[in-house]
N, C-alpha and C. Protein backbone atom coordinates (compact mmCIF):
# COMPACT_ATOMS: atom_id res chain seq x y z
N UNK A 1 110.78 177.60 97.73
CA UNK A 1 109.68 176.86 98.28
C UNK A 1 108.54 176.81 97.28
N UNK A 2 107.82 175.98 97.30
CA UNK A 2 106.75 175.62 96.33
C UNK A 2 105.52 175.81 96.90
N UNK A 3 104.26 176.04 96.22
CA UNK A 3 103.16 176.52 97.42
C UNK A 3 102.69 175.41 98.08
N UNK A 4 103.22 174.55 97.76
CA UNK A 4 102.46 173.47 98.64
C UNK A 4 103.31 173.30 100.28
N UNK A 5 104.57 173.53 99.88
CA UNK A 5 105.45 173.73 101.43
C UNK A 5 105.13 175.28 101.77
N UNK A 6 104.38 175.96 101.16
CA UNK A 6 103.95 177.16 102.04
C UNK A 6 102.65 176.83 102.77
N UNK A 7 101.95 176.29 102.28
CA UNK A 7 100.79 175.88 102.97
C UNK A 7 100.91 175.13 103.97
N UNK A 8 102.16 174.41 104.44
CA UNK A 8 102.38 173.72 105.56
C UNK A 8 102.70 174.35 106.89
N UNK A 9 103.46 175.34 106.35
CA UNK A 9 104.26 175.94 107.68
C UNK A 9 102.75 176.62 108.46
N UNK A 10 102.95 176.52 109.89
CA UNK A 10 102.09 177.02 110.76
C UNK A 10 101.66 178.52 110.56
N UNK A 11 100.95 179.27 110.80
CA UNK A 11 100.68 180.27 111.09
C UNK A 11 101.43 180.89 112.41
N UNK A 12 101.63 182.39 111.95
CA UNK A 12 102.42 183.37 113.14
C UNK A 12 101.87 182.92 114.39
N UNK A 13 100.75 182.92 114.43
CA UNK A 13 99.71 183.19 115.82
C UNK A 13 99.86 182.36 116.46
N UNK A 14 99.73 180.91 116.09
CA UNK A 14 99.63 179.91 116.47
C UNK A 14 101.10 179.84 117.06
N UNK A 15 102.42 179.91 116.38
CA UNK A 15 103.97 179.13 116.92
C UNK A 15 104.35 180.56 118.13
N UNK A 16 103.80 181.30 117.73
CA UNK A 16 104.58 183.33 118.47
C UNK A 16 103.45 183.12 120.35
N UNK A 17 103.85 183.50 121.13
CA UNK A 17 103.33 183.14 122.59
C UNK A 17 102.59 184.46 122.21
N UNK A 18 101.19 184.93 123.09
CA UNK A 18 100.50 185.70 123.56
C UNK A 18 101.33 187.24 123.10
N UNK A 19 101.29 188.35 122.41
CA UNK A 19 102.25 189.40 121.82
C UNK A 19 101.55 190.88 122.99
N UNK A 20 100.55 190.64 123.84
CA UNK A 20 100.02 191.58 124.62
C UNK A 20 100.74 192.48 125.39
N UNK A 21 101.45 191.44 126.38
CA UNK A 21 102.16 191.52 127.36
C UNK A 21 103.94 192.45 126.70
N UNK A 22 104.02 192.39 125.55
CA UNK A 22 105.25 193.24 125.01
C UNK A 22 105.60 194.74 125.17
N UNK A 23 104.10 195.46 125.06
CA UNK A 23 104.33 196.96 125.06
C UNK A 23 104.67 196.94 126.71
N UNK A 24 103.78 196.34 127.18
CA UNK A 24 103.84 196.65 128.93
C UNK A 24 105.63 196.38 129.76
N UNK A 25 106.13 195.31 128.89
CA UNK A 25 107.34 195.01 128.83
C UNK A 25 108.47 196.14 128.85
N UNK A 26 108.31 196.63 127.71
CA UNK A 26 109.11 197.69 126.82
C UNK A 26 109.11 198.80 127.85
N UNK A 27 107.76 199.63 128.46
CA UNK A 27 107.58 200.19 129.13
C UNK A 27 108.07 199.91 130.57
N UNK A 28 107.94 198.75 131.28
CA UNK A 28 109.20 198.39 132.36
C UNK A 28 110.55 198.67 132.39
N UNK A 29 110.94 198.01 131.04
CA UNK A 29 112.50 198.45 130.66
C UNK A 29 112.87 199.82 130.65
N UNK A 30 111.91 200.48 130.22
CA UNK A 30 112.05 201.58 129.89
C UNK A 30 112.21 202.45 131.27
N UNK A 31 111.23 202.14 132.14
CA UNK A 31 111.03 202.66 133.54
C UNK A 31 112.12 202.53 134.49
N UNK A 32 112.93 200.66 134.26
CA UNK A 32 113.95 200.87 135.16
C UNK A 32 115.12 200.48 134.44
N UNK A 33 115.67 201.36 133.52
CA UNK A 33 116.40 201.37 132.99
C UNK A 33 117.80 201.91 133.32
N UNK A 34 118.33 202.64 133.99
CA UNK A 34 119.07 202.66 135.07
C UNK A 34 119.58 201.91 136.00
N UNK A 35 118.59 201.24 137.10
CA UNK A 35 118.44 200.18 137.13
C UNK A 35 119.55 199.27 137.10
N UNK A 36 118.56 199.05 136.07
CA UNK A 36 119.30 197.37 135.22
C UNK A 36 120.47 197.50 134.32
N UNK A 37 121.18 198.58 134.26
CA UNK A 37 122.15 198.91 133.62
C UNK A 37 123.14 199.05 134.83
N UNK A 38 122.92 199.31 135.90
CA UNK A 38 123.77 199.43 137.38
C UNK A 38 123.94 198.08 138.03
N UNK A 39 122.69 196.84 137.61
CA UNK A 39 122.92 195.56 137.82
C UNK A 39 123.61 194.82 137.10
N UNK A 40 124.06 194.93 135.92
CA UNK A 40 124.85 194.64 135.19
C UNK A 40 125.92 194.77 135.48
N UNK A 41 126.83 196.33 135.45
CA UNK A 41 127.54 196.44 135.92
C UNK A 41 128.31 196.65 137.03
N UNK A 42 127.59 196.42 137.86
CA UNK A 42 128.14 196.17 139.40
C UNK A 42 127.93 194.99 140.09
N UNK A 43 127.42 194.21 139.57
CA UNK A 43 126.73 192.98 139.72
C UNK A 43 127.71 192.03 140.89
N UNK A 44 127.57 191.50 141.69
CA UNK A 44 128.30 190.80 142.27
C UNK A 44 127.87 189.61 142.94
N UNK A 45 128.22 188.73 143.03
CA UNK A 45 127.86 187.60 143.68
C UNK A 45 127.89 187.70 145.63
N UNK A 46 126.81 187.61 145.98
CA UNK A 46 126.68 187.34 147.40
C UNK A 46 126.73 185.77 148.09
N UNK A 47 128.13 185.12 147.24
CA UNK A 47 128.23 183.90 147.74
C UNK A 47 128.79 183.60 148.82
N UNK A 48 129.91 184.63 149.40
CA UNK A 48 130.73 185.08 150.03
C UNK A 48 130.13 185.31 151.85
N UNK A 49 129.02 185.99 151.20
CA UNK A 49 128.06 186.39 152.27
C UNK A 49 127.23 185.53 152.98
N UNK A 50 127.03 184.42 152.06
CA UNK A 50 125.90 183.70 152.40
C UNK A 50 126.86 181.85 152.80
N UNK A 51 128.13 182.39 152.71
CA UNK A 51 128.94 181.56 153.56
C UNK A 51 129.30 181.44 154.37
N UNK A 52 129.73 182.80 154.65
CA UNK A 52 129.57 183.23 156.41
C UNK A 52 128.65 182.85 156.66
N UNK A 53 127.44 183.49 156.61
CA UNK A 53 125.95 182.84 157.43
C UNK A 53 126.26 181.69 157.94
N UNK A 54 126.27 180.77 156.84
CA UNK A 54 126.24 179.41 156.84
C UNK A 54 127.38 178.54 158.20
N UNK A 55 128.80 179.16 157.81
CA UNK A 55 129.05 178.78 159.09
C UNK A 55 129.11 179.44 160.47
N UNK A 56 128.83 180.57 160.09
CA UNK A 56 127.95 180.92 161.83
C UNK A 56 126.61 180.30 162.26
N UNK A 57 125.60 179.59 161.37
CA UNK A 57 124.57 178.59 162.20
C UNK A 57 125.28 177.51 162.29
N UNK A 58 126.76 177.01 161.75
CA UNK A 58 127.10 175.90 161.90
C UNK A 58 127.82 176.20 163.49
N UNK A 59 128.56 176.99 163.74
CA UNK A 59 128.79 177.60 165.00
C UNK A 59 128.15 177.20 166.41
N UNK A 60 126.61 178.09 165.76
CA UNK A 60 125.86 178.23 166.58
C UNK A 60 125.58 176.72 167.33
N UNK A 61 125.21 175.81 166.40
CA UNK A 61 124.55 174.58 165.82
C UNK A 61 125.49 173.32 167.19
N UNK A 62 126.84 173.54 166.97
CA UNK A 62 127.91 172.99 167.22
C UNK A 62 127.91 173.60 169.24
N UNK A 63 127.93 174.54 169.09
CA UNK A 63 128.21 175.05 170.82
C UNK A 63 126.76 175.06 171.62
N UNK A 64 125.68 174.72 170.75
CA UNK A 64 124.01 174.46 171.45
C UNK A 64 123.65 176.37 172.50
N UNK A 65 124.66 177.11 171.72
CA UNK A 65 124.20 178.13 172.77
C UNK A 65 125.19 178.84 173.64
N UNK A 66 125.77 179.57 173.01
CA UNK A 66 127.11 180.70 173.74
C UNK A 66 126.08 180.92 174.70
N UNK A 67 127.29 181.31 176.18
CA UNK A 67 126.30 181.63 177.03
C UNK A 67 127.06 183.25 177.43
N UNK A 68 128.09 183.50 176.50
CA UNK A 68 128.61 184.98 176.41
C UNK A 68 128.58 185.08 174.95
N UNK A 69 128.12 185.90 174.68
CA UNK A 69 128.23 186.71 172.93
C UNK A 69 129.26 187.32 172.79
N UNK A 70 130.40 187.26 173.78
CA UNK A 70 131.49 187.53 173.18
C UNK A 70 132.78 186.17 172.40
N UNK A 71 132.39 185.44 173.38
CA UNK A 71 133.06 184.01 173.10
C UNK A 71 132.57 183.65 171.55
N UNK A 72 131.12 184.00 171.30
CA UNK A 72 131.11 183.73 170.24
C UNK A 72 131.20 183.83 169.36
N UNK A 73 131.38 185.46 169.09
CA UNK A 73 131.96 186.78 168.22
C UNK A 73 133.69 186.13 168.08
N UNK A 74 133.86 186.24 169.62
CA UNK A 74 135.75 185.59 168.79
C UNK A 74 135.70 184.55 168.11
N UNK A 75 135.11 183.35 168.31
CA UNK A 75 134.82 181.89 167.31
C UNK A 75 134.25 182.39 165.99
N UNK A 76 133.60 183.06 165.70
CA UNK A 76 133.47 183.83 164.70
C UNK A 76 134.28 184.57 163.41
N UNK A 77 134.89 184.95 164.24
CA UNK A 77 135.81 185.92 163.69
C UNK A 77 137.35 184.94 163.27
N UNK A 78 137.66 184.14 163.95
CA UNK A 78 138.49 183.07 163.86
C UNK A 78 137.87 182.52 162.58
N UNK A 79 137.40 181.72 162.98
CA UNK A 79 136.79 181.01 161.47
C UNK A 79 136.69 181.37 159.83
N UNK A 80 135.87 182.55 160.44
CA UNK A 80 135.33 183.27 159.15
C UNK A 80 136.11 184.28 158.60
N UNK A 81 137.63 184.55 159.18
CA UNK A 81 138.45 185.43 158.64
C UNK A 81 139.76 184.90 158.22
């Protein structure tokens, strides 16, 4: 590079975001570090879960109102198993 293409490039300060917020960072990581090493590896998707839900308000949605909670536990269980 020649000094004249050094004189172009921006300054650190200016292109690098706010550098404050890093130690406080480090120190989080640091705090739940365990943690986030147990979320990693155990990690699982609750898509499963949140499908059921979904068609038990569709259930619900569909019969306007079991008028036994058991009838609706078996429709339930049918479906969703």
């Amino acid at each position: 590079m020649t000094s004249s293409e050094t004189e172009e490039l921006p300054d650190a300060d200016t292109v690098l975001p706010d550098r404050d917020g890093v130690p406080k960072l480090g120190r989080t990581l640091a705090a739940w570090q365990v943690e986030i090493g147990r979320m990693w590896r155990f990690s699982r998707s609750n898509g499963i879960t949140e499908g059921f839900h979904r068609k038990m308000k569709l259930i619900q949605r569909r019969a306007f109102g079991f008028r036994n909670f058991e009838n609706y536990r078996r429709r339930v269980r049918a479906l969703c198993a």
